[in-house]
C-alpha atoms as a PDB file:
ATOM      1  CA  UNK A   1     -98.942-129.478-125.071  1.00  0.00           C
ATOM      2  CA  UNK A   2     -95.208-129.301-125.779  1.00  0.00           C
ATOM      3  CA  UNK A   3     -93.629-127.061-122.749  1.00  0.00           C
ATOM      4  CA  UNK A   4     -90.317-125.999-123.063  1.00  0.00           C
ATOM      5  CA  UNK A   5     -88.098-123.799-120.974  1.00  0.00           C
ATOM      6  CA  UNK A   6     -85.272-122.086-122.828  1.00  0.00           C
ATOM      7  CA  UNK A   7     -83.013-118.943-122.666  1.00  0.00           C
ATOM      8  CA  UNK A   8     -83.309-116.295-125.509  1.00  0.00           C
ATOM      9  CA  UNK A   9     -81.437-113.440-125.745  1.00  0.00           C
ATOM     10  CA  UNK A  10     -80.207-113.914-122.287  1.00  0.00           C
ATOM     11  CA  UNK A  11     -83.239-113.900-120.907  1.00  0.00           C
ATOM     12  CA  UNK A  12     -84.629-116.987-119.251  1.00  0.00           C
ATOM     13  CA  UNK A  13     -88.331-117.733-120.405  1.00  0.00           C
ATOM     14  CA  UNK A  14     -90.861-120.692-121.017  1.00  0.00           C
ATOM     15  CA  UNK A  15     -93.625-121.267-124.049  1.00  0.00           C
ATOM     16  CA  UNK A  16     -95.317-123.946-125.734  1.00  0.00           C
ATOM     17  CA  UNK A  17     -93.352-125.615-128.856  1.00  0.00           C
ATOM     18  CA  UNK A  18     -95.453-125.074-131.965  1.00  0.00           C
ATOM     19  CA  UNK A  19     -93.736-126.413-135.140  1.00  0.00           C
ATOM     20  CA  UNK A  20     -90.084-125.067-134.859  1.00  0.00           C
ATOM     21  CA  UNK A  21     -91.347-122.387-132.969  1.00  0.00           C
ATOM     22  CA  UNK A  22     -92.584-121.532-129.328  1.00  0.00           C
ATOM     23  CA  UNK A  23     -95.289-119.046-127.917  1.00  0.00           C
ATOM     24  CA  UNK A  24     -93.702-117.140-125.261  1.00  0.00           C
ATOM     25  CA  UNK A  25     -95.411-117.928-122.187  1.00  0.00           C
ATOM     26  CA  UNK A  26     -93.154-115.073-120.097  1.00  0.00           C
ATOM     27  CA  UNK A  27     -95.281-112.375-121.039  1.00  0.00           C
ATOM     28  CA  UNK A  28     -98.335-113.563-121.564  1.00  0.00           C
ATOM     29  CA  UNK A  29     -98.512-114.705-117.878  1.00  0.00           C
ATOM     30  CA  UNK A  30     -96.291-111.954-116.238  1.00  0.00           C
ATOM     31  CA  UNK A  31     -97.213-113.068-112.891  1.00  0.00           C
ATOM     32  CA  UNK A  32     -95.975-116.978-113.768  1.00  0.00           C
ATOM     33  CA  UNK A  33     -92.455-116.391-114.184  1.00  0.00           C
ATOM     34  CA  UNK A  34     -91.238-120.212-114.901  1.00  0.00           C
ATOM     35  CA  UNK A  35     -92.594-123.737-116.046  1.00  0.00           C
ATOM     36  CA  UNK A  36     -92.143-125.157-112.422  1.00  0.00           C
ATOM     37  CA  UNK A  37     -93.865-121.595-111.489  1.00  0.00           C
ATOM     38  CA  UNK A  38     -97.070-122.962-114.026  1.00  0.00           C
ATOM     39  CA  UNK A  39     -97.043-126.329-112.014  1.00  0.00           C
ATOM     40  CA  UNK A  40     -96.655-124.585-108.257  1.00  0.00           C
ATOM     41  CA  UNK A  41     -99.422-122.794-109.206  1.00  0.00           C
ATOM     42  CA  UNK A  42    -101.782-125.396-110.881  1.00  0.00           C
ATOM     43  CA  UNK A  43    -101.995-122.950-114.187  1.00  0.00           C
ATOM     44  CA  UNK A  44    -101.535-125.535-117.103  1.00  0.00           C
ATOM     45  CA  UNK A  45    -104.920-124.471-118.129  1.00  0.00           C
ATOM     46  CA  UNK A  46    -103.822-120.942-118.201  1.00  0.00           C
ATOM     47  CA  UNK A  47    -100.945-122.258-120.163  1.00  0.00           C
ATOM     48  CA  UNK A  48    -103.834-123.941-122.523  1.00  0.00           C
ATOM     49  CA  UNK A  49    -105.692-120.869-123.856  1.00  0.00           C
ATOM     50  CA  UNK A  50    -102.581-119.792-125.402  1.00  0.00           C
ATOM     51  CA  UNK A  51    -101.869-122.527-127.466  1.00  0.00           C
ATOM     52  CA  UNK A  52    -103.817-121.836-130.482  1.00  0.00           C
ATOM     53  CA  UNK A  53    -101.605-118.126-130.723  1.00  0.00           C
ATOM     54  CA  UNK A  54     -98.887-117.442-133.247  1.00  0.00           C
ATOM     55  CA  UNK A  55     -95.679-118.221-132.113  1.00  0.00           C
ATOM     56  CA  UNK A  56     -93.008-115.363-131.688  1.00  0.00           C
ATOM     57  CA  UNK A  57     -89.620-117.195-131.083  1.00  0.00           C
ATOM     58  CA  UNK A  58     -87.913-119.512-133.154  1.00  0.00           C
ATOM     59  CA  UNK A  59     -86.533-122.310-131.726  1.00  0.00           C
ATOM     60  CA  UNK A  60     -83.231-122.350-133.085  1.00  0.00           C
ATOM     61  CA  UNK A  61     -83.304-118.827-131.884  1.00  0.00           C
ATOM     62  CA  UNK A  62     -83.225-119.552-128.043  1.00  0.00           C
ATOM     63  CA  UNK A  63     -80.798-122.010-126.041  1.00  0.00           C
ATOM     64  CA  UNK A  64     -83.366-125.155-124.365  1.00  0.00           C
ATOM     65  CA  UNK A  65     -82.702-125.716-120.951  1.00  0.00           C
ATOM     66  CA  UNK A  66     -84.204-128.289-118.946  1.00  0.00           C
ATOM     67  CA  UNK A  67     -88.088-127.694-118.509  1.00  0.00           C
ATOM     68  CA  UNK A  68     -87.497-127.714-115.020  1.00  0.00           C
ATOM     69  CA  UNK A  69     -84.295-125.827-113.963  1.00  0.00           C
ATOM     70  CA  UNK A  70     -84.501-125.963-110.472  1.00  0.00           C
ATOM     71  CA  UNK A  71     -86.822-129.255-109.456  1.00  0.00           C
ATOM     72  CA  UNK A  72     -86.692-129.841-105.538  1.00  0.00           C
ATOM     73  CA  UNK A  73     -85.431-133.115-105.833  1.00  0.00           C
ATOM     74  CA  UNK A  74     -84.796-135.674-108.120  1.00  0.00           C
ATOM     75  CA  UNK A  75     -85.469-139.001-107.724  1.00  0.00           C
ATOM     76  CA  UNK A  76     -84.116-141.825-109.907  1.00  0.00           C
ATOM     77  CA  UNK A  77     -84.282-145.800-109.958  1.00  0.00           C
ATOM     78  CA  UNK A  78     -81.395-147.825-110.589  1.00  0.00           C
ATOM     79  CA  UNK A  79     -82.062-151.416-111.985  1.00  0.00           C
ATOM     80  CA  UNK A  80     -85.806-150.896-112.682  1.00  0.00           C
ATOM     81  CA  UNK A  81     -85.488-152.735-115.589  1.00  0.00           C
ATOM     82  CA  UNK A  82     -85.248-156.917-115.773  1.00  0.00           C
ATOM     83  CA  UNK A  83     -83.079-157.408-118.639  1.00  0.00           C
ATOM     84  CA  UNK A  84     -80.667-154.528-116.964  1.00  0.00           C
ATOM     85  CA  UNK A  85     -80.138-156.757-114.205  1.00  0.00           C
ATOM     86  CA  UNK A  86     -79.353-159.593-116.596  1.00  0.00           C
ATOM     87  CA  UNK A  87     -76.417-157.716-118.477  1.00  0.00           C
ATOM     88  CA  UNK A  88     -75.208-156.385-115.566  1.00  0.00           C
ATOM     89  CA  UNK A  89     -74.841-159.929-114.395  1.00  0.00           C
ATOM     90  CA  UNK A  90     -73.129-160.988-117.590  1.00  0.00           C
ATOM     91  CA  UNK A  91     -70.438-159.089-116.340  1.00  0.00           C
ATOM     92  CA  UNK A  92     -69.889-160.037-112.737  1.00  0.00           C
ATOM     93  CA  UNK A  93     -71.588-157.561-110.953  1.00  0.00           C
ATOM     94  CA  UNK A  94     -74.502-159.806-109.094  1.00  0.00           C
ATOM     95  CA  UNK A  95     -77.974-157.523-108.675  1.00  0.00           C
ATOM     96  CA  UNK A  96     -81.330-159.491-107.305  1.00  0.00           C
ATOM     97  CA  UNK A  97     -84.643-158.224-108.528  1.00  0.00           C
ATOM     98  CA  UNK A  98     -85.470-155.448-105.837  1.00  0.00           C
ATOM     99  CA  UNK A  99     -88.275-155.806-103.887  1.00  0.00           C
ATOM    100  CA  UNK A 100     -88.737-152.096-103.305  1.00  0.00           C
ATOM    101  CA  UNK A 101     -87.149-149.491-105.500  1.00  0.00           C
ATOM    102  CA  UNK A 102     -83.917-149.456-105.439  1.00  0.00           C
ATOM    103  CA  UNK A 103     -83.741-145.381-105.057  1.00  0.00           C
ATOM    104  CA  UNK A 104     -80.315-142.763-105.983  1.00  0.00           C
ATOM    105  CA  UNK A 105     -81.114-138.885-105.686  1.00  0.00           C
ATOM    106  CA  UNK A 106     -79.415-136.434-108.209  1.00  0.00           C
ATOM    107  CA  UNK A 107     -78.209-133.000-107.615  1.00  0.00           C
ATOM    108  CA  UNK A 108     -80.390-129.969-109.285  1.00  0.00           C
ATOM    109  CA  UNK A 109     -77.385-128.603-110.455  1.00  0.00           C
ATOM    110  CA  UNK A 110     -75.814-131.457-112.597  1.00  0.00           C
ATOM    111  CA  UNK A 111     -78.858-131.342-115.263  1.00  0.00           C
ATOM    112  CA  UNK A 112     -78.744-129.724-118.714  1.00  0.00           C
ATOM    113  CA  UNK A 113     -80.792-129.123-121.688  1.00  0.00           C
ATOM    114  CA  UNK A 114     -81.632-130.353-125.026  1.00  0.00           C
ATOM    115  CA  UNK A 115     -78.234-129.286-126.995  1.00  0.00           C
ATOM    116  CA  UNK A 116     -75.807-128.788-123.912  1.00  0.00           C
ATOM    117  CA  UNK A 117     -72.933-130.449-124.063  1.00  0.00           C
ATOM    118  CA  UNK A 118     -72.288-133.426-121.811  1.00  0.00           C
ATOM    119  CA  UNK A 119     -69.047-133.090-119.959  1.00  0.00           C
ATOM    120  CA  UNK A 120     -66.324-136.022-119.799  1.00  0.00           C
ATOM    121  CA  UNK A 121     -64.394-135.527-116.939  1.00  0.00           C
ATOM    122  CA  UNK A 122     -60.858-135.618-116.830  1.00  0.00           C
ATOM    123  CA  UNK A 123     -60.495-138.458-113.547  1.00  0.00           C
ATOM    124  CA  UNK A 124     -62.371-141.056-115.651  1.00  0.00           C
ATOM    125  CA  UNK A 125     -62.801-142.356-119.047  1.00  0.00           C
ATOM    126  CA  UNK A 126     -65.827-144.404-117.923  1.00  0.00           C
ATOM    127  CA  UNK A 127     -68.747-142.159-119.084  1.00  0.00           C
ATOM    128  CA  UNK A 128     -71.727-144.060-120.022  1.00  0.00           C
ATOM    129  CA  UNK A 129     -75.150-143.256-121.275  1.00  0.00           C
ATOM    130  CA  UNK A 130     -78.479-144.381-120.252  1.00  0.00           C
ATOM    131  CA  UNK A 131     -81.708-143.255-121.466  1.00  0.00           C
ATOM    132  CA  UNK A 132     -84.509-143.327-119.796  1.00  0.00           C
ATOM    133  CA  UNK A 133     -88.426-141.956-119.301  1.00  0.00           C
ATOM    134  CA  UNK A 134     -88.578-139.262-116.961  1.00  0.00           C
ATOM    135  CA  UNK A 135     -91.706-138.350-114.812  1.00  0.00           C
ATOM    136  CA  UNK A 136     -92.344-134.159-114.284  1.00  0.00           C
ATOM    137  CA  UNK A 137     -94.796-133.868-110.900  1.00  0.00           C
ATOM    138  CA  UNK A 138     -96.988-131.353-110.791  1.00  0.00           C
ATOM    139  CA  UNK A 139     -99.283-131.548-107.784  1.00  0.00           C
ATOM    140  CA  UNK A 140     -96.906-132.709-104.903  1.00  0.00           C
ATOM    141  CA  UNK A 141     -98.114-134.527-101.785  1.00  0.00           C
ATOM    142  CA  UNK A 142     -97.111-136.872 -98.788  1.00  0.00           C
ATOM    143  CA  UNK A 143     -97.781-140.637 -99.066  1.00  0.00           C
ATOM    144  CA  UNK A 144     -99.713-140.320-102.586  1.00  0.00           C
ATOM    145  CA  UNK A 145    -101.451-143.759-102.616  1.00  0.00           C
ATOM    146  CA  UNK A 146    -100.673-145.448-105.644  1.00  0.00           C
ATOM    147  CA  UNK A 147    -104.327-145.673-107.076  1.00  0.00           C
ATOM    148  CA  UNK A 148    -103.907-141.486-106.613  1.00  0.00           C
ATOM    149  CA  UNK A 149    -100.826-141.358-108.195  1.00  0.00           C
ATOM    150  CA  UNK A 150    -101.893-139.964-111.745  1.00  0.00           C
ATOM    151  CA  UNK A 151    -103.419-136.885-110.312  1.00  0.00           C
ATOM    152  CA  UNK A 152     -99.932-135.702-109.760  1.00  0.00           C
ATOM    153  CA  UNK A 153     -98.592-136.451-112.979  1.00  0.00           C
ATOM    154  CA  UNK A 154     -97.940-133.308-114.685  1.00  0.00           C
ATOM    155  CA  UNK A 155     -95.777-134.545-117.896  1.00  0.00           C
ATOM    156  CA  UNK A 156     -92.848-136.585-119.203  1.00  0.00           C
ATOM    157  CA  UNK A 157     -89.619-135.801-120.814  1.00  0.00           C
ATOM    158  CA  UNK A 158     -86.444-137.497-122.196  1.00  0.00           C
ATOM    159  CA  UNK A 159     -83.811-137.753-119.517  1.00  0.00           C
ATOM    160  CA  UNK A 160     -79.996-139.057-119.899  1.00  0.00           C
ATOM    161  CA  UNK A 161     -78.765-140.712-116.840  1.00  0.00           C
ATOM    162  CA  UNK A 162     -75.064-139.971-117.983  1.00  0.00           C
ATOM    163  CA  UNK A 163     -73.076-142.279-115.386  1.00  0.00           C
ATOM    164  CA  UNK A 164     -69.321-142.185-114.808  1.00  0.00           C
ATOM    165  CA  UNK A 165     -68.702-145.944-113.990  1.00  0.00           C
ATOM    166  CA  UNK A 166     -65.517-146.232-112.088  1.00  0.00           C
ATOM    167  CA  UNK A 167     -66.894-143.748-109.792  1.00  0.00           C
ATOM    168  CA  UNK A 168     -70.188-145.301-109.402  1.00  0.00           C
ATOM    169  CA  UNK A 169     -68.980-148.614-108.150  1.00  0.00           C
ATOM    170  CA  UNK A 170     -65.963-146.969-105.865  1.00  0.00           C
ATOM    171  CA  UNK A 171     -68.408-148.180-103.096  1.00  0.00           C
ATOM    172  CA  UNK A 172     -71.224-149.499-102.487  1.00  0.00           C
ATOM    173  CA  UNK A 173     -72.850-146.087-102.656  1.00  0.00           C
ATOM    174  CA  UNK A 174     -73.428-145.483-106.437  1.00  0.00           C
ATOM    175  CA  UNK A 175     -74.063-141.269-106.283  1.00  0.00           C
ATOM    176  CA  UNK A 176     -70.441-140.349-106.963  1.00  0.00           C
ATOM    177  CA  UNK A 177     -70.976-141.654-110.470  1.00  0.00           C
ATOM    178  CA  UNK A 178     -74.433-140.074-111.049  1.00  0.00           C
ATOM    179  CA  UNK A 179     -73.484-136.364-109.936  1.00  0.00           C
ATOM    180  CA  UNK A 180     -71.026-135.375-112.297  1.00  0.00           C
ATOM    181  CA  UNK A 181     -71.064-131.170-113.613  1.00  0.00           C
ATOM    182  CA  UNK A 182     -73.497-131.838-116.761  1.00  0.00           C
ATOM    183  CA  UNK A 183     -74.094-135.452-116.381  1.00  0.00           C
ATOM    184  CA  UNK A 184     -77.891-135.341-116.617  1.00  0.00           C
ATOM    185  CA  UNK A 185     -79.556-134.451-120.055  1.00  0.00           C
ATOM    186  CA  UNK A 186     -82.905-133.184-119.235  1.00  0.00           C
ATOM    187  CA  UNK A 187     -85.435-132.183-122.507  1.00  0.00           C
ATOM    188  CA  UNK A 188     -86.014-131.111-124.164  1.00  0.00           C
ATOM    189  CA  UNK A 189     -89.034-130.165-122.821  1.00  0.00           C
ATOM    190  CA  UNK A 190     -92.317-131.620-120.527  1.00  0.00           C
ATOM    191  CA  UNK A 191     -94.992-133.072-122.933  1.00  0.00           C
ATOM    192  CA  UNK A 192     -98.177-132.920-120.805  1.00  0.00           C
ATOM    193  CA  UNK A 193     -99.737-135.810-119.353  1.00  0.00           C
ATOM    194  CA  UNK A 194    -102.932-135.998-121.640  1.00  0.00           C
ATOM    195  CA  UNK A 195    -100.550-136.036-124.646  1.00  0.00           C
ATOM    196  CA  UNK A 196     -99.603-140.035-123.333  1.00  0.00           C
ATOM    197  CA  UNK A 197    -102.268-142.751-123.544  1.00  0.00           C
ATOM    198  CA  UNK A 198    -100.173-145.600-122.197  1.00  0.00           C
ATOM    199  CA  UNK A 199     -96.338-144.218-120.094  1.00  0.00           C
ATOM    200  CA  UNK A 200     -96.088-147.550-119.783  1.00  0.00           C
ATOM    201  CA  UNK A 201     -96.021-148.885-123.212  1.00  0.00           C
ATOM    202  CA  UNK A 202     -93.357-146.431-124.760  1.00  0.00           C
ATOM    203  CA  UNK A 203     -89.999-147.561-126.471  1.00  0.00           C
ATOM    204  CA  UNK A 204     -86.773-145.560-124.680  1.00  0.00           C
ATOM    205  CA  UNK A 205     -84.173-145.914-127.198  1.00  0.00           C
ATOM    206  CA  UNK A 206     -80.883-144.466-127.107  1.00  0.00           C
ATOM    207  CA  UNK A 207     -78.182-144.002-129.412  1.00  0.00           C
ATOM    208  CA  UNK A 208     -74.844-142.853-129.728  1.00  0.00           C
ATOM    209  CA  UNK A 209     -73.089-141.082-132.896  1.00  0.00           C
ATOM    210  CA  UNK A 210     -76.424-142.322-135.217  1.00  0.00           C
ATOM    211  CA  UNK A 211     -76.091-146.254-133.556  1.00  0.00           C
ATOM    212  CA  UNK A 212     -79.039-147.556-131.306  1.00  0.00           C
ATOM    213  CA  UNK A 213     -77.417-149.261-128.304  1.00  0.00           C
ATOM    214  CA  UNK A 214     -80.197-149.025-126.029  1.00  0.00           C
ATOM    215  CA  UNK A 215     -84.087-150.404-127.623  1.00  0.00           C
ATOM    216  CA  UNK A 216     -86.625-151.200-124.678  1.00  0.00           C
ATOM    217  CA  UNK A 217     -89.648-150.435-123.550  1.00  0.00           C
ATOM    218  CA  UNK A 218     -91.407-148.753-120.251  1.00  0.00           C
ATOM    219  CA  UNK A 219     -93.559-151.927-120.249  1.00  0.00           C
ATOM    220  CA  UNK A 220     -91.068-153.515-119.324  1.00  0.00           C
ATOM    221  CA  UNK A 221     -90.424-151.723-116.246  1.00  0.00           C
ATOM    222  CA  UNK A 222     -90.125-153.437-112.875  1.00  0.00           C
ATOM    223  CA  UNK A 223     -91.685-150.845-110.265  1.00  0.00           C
ATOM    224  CA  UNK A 224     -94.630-148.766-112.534  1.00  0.00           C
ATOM    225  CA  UNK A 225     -94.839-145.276-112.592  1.00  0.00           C
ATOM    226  CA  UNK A 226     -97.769-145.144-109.658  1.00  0.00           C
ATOM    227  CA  UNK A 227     -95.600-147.052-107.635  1.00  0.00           C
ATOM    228  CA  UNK A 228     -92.770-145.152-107.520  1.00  0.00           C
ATOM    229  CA  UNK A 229     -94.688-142.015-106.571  1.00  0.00           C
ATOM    230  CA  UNK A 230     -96.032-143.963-103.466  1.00  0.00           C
ATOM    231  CA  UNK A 231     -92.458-145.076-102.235  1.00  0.00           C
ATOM    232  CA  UNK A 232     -90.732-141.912-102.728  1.00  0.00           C
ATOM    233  CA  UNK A 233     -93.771-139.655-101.336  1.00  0.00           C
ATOM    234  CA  UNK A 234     -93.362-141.707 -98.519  1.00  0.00           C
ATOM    235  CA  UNK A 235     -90.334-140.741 -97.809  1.00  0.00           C
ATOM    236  CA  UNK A 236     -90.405-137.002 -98.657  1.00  0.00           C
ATOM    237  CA  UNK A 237     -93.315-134.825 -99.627  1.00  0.00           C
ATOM    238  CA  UNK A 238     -93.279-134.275-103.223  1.00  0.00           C
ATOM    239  CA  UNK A 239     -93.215-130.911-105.004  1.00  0.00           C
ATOM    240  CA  UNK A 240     -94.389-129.070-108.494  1.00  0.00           C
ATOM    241  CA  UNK A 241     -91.947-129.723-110.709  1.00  0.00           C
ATOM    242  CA  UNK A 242     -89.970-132.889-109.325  1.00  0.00           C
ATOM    243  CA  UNK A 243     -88.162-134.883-111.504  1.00  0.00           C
ATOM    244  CA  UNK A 244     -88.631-138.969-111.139  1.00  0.00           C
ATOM    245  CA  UNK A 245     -86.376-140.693-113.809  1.00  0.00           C
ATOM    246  CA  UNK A 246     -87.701-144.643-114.175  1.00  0.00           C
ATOM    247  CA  UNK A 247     -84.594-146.285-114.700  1.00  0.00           C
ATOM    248  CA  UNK A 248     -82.956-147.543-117.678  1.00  0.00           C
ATOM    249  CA  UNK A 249     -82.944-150.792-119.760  1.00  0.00           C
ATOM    250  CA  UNK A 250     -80.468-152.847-121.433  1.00  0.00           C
ATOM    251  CA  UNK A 251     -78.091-151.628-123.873  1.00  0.00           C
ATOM    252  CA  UNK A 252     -75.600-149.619-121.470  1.00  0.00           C
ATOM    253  CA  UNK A 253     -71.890-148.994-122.267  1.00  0.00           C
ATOM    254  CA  UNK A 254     -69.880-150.547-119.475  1.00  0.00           C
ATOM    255  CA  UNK A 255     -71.706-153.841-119.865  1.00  0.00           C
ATOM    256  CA  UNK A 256     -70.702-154.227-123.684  1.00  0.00           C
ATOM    257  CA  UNK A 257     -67.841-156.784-124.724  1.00  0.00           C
ATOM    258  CA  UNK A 258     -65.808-154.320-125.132  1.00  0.00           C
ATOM    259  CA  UNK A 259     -67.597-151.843-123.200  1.00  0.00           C
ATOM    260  CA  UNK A 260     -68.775-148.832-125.248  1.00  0.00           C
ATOM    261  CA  UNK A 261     -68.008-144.955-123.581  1.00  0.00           C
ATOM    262  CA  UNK A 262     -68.769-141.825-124.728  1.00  0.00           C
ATOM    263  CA  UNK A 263     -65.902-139.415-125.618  1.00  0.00           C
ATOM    264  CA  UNK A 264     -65.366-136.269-126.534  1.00  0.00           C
ATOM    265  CA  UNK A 265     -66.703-135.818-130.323  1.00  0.00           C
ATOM    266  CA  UNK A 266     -69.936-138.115-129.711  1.00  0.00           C
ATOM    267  CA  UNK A 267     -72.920-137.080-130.223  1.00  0.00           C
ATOM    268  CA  UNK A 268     -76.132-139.143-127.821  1.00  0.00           C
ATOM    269  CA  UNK A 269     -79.814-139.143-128.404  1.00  0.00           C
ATOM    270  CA  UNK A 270     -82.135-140.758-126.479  1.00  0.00           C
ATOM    271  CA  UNK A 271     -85.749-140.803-128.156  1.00  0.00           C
ATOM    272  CA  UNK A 272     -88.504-141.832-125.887  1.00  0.00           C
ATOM    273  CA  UNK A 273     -92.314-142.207-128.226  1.00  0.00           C
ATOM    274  CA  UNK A 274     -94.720-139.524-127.947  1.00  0.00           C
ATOM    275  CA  UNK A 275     -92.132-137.156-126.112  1.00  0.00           C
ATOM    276  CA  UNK A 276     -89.437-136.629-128.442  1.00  0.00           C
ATOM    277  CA  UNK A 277     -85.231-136.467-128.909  1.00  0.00           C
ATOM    278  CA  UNK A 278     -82.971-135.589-126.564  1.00  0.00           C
ATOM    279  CA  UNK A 279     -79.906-134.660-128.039  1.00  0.00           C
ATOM    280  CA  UNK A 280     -76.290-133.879-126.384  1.00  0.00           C
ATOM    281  CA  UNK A 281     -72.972-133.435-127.416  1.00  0.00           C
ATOM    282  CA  UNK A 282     -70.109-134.388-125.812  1.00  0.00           C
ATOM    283  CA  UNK A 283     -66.902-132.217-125.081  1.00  0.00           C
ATOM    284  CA  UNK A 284     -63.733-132.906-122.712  1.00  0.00           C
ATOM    285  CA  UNK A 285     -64.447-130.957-119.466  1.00  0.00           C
END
């Protein structure tokens, strides 16, 4: 299934994408009243028996948000990717291969959906992309062996890990840059776990005004998927609906000769197989 979580008519709601369509979950399951709702209460298979139904909002009707509006934390890895590290490098700026994940959080509040516009702040010019594979929890739990990890896997989505540069490397702590107002694209919406034979065999590409700058591949990544949930439910038990963005591989802005930011104007899209398009504008904030 295709979940989405959008606003229509004001109204905040959550259905299942069919076509260019969606069947409204938010009255079929009156006593569910969100997607992270569905996942808190282990109800995907209530979700299920709807999805054969007729759907009764358009999609260009409603506004997409990101299936998860208000996730408990999210968790994202910085150079989880080899050939990252490598252009990174190319420019001066010396990473070693982490031995354990090398772990940022982002604020709830800086995420937006499929269509939202990404906002370039006015103290920087240095607004980069990144596109990467993002992981949607659905059981939580405290120190989730790795072997377990799949069992709390509730979906996947597209996520934009939209990074103001300058103020990432300020210091040597890099969340200034990562948790910008509308800096993280989030959509558009959770495809469900069964939908993905392999997460880690799936291109992440990105591009920006039609132009692929970013083409890898989650095999590729350095710390897997099961992994990460061990490390981080280590350190905090993890809840329904948490986001856990994998990191992102080469083809970044800042390391480009000349380095390549977005402006206002640009349109970015970062397509990740079997889950879909994440597109996002880009306006002057």
């Amino acid at each position: 299934m295709k979940l989405v979580s959008f606003i229509h008519n004001g109204t905040p709601g959550y259905g299942i994408v069919k076509g260019e369509a969606v069947i409204d979950l938010t009255h079929r399951l009156p006593a569910i009243p969100s997607l992270k709702a569905l996942l808190e209460q282990d109800a995907l298979g209530e979700a299920a028996r709807f999805a054969e139904e007729d759907p009764n909002v358009l999609l260009q009707d409603v506004k997409l948000a990101p299936p998860i509006v208000d996730p408990a934390h999210v968790w994202c890895l910085a150079i989880n990717y080899q050939d990252h590290i490598e252009e990174v490098k190319s420019i001066g700026i010396h990473r070693d291969r982490p031995e354990k994940p090398a772990l940022f959080m982002r604020y709830a509040d800086t995420l937006m959906g499929a269509g939202e516009p990404i906002l370039k702040p006015s103290v920087s010019d240095a607004l980069d992309y990144e596109g990467e594979l993002a992981v949607i929890i659905g059981r939580g739990g405290h120190n989730i062996a790795a072997e377990d990890a799949w069992q709390h896997v509730a979906g996947y989505t597209c996520f934009n890990d939209v990074s103001v540069r300058d103020f990432q490397f300020h210091t040597r702590q890099i969340a200034p840059g990562k948790n910008f107002l509308a800096s993280g694209a989030l959509g558009p919406w959770l495809v469900t776990a069964d939908e993905i034979i392999d997460p880690h065999a799936l291109s992440v590409r990105t591009a920006v005004n039609g132009e692929f700058l970013q083409d890898g591949n989650t095999r590729d990544m350095i710390f897997s998927i099961p992994e990460f949930i061990a490390y981080v439910s280590s350190i905090l038990p993890l809840k329904a609906g948490d986001i856990l963005a994998t990191g992102t591989p080469a083809g970044v802005g800042f390391s480009r000769k000349p380095p390549i930011y977005l402006k206002a104007g640009d349109s970015c899209d970062v397509v990740v197989e079997g889950v879909g398009t994440l597109t996002n504008p880009v306006v002057a904030a």
